[in-house]
C-alpha atoms as a PDB file:
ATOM      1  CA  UNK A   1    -183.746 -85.043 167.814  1.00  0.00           C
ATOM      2  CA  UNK A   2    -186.415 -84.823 165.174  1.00  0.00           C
ATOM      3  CA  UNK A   3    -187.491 -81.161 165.000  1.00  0.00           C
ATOM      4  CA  UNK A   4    -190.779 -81.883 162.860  1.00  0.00           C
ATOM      5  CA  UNK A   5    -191.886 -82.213 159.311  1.00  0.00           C
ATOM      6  CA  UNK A   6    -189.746 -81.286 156.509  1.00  0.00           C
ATOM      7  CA  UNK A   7    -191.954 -83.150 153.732  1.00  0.00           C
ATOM      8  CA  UNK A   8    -193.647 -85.830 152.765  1.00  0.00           C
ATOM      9  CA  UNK A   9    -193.799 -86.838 149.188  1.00  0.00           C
ATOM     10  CA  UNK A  10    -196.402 -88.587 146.872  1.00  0.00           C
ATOM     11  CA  UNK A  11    -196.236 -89.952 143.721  1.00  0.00           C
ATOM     12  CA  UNK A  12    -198.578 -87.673 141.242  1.00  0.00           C
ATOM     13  CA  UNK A  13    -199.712 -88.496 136.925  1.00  0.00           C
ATOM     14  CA  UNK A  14    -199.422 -84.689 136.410  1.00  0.00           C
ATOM     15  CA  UNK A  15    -198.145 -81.657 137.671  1.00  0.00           C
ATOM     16  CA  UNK A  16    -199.624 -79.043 136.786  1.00  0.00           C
ATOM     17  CA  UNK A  17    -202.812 -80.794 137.487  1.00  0.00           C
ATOM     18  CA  UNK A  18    -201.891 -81.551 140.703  1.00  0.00           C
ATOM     19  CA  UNK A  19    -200.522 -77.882 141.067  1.00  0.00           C
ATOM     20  CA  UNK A  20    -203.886 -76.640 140.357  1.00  0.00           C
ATOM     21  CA  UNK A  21    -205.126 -78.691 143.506  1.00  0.00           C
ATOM     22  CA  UNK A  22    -203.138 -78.149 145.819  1.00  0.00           C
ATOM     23  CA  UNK A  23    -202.010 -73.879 145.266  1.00  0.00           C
ATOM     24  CA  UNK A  24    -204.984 -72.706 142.783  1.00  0.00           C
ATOM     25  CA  UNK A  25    -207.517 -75.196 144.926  1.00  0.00           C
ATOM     26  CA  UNK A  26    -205.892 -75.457 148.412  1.00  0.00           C
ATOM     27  CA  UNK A  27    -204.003 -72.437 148.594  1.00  0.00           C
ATOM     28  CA  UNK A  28    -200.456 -73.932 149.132  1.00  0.00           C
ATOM     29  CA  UNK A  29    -197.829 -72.009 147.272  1.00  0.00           C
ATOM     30  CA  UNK A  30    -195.381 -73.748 144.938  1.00  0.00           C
ATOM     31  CA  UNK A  31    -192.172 -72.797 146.648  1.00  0.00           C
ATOM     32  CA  UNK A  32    -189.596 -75.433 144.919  1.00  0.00           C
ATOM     33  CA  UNK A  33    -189.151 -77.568 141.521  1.00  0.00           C
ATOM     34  CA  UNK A  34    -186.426 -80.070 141.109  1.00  0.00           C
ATOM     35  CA  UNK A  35    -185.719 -81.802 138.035  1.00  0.00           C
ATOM     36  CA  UNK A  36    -184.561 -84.583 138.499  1.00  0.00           C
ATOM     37  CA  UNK A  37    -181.943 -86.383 135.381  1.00  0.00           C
ATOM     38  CA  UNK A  38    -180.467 -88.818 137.086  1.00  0.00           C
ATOM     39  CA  UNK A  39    -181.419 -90.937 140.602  1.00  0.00           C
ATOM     40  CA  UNK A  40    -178.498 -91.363 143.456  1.00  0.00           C
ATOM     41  CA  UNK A  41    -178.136 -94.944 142.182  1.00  0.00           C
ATOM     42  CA  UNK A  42    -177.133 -93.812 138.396  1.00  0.00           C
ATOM     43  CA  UNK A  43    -180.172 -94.673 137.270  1.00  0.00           C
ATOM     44  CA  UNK A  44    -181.071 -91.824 134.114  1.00  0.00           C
ATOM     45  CA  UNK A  45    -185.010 -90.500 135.004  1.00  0.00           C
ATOM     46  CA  UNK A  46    -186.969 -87.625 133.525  1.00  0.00           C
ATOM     47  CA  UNK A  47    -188.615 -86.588 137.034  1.00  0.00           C
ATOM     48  CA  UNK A  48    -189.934 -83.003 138.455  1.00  0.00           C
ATOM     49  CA  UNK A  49    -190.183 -82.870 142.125  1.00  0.00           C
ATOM     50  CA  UNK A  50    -192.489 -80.008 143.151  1.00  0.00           C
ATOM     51  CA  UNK A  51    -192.856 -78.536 146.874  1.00  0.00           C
ATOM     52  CA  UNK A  52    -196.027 -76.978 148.128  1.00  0.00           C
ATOM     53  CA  UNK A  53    -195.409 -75.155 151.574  1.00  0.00           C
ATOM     54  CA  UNK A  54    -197.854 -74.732 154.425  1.00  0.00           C
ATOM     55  CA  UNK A  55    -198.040 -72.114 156.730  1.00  0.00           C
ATOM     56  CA  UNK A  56    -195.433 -73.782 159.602  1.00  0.00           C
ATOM     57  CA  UNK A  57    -193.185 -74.372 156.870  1.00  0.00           C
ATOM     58  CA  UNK A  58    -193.054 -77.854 155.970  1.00  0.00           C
ATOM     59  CA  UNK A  59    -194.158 -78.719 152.608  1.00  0.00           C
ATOM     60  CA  UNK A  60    -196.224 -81.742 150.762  1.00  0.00           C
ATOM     61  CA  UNK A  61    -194.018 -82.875 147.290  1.00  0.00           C
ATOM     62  CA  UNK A  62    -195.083 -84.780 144.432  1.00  0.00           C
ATOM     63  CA  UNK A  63    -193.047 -86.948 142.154  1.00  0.00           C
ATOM     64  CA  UNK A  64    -194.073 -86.662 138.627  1.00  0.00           C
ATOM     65  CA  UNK A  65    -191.907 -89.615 136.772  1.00  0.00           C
ATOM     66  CA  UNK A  66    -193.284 -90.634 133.439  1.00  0.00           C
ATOM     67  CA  UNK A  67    -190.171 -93.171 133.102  1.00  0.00           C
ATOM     68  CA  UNK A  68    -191.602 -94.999 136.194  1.00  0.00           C
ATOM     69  CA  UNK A  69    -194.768 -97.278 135.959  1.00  0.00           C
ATOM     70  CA  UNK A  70    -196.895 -96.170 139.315  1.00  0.00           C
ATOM     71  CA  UNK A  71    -200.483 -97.670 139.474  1.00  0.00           C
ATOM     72  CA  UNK A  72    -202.812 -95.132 141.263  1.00  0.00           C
ATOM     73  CA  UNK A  73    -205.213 -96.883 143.104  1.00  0.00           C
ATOM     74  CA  UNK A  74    -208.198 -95.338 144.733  1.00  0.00           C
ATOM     75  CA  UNK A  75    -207.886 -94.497 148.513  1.00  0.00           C
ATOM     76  CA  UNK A  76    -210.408 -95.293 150.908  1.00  0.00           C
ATOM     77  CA  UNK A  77    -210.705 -93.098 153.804  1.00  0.00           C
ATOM     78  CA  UNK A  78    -208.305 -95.427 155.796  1.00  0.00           C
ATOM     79  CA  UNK A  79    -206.324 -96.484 153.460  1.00  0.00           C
ATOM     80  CA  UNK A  80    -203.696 -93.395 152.773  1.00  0.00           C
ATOM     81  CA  UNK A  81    -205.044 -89.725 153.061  1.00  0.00           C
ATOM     82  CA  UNK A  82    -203.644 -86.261 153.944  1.00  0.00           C
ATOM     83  CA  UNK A  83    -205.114 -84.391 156.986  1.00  0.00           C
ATOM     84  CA  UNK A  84    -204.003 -80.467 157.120  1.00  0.00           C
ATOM     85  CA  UNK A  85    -205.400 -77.806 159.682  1.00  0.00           C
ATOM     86  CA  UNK A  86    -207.179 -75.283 159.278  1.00  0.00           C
ATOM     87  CA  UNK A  87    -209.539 -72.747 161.329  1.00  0.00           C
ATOM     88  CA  UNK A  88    -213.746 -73.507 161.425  1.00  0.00           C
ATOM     89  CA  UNK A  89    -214.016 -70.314 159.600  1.00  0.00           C
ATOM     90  CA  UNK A  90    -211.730 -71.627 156.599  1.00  0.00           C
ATOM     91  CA  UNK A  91    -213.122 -75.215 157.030  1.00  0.00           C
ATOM     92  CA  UNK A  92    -216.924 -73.951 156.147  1.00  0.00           C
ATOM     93  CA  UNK A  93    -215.672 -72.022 153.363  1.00  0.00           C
ATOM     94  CA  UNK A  94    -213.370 -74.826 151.693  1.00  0.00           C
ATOM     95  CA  UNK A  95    -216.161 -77.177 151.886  1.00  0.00           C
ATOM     96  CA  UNK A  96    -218.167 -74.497 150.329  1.00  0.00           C
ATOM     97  CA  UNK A  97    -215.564 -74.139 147.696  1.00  0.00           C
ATOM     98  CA  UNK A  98    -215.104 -77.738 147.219  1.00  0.00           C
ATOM     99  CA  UNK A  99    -218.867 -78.025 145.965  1.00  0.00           C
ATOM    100  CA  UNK A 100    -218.912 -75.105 144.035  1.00  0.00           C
ATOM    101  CA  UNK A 101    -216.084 -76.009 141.776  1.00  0.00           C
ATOM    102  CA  UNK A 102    -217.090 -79.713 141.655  1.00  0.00           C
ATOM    103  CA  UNK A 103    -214.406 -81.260 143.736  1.00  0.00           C
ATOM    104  CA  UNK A 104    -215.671 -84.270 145.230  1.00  0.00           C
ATOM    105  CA  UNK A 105    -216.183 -83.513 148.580  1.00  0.00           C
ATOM    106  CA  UNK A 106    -217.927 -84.865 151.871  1.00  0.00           C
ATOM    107  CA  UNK A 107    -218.645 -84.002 155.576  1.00  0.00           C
ATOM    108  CA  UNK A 108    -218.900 -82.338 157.866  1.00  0.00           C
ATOM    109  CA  UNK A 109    -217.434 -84.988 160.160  1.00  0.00           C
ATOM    110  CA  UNK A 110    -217.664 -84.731 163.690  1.00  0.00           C
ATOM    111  CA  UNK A 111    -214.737 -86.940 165.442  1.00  0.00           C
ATOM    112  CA  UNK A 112    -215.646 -84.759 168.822  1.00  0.00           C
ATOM    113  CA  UNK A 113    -212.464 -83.160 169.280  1.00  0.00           C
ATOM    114  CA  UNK A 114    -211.891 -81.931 165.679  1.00  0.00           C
ATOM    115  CA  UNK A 115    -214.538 -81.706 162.633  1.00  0.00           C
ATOM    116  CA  UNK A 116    -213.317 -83.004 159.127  1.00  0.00           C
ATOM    117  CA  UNK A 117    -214.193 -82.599 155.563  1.00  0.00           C
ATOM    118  CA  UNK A 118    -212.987 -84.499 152.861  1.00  0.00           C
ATOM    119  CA  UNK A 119    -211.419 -83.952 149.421  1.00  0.00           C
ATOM    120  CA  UNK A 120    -209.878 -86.327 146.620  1.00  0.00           C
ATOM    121  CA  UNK A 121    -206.904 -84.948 144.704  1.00  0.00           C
ATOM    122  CA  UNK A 122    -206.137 -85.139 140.717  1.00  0.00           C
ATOM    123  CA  UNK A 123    -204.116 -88.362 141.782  1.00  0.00           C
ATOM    124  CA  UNK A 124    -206.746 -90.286 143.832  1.00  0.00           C
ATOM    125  CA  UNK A 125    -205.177 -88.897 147.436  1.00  0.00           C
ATOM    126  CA  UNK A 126    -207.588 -88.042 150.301  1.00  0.00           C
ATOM    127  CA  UNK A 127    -207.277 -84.856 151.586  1.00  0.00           C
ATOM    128  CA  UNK A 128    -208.646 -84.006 155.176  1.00  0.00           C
ATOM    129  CA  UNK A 129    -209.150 -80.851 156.509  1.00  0.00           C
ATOM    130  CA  UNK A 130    -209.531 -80.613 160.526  1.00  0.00           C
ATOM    131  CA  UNK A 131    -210.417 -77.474 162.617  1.00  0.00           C
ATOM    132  CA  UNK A 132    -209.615 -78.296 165.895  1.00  0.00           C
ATOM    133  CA  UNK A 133    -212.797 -77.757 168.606  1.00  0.00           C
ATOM    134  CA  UNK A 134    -213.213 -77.024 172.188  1.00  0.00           C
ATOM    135  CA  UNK A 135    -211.273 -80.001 174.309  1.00  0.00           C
ATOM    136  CA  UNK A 136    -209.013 -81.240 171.276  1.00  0.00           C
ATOM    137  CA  UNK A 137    -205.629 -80.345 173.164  1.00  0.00           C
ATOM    138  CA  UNK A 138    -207.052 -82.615 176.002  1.00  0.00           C
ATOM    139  CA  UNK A 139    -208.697 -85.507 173.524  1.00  0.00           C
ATOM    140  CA  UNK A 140    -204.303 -85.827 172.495  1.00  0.00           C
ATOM    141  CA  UNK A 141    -203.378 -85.494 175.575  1.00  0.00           C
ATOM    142  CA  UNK A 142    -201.808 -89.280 176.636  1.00  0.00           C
ATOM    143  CA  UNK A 143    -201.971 -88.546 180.309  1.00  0.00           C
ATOM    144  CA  UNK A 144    -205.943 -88.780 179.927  1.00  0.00           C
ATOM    145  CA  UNK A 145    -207.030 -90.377 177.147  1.00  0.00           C
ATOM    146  CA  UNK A 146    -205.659 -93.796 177.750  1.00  0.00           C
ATOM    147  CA  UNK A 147    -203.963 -93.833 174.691  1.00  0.00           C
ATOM    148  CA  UNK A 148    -201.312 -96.881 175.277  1.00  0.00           C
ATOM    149  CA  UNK A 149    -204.619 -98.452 177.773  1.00  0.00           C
ATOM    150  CA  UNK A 150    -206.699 -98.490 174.602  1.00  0.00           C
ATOM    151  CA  UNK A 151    -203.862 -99.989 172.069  1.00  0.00           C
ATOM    152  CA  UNK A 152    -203.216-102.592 174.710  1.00  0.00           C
ATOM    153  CA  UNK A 153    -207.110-103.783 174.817  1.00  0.00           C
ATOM    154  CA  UNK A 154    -207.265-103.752 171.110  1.00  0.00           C
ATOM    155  CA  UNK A 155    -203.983-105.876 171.053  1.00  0.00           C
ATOM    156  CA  UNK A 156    -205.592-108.528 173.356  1.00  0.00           C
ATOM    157  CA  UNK A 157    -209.187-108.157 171.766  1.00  0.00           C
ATOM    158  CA  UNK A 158    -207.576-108.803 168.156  1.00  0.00           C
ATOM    159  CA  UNK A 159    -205.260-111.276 169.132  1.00  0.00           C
ATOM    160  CA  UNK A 160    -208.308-113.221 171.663  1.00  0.00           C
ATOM    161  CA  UNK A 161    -210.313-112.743 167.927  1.00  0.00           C
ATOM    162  CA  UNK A 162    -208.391-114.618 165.938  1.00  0.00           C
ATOM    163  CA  UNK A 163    -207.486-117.970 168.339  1.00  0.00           C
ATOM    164  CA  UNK A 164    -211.246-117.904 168.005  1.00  0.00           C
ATOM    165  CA  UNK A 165    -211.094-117.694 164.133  1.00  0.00           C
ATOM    166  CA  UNK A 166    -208.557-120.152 163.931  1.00  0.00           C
ATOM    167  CA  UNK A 167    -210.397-123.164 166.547  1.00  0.00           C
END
């Protein structure tokens, strides 16, 4: 049925900006640019739709619409962010990078199966970059790391925590 991940698509306040970012910065080519003149529902627009492929294909996209009022809003790390993979090698170097050229940027996170650094875009986005370590294929592994057991007990735990709220 689903074969994987086509795209997924942000909204963006420039493009070339954010092209900078994510092929100059990141590495991603631009491989596509739609404009866009008029929506499927008739509605006229002045839009560019841009496509920035990784290596297994799929591709992040950005809508630039200047017609359409968007209100960025600053991401905290769980709020909405980006996670791509990369090799430790690469990881080390783009965190590097990221502090030479002045790019906000934090970790190294260790999460015990993968390490993480940590990137904001042009836009306000949160870009994560994993390497996987020794034992990650395992960590996602649902057959031994409890996963449903564990979303269960939080179910019961959040639900138990707020009948107590509420008495």
């Amino acid at each position: 049925m689903i074969r994987g991940l086509h795209h997924s698509a942000y909204r963006c306040r420039d493009s070339e900006e954010t092209r900078r970012f994510y092929e100059d910065f990141l590495g991603l080519p631009l491989v596509h640019t739609i404009e866009i003149r008029q929506t499927m529902s008739g509605r006229r627009t002045e839009t560019l739709h841009t496509l920035y492929r990784l290596d297994d294909g799929s591709c992040l996209a950005f809508f630039e619409a200047p017609d359409r009022k968007f209100e960025f809003k600053e991401q905290h790390d769980y709020d909405l962010h980006i996670a791509l993979e990369v090799s430790p090698e690469d990881l080390r170097m783009m965190f590097d990078k990221g502090k030479r050229e002045g790019i906000e940027t934090r970790g190294i996170s260790d999460h015990g199966f993968i390490d993480s650094i940590y990137f904001r875009d042009p836009n306000g986005y949160v870009i994560e970059l994993t390497a996987k370590r020794s034992g990650r294929d395992e960590a996602m592994d649902p057959r031994r790391n409890e996963a449903r057991e564990k979303l269960a007990a939080w179910q019961k735990s959040k639900f138990g925590a707020a009948v107590a709220r509420a008495s």
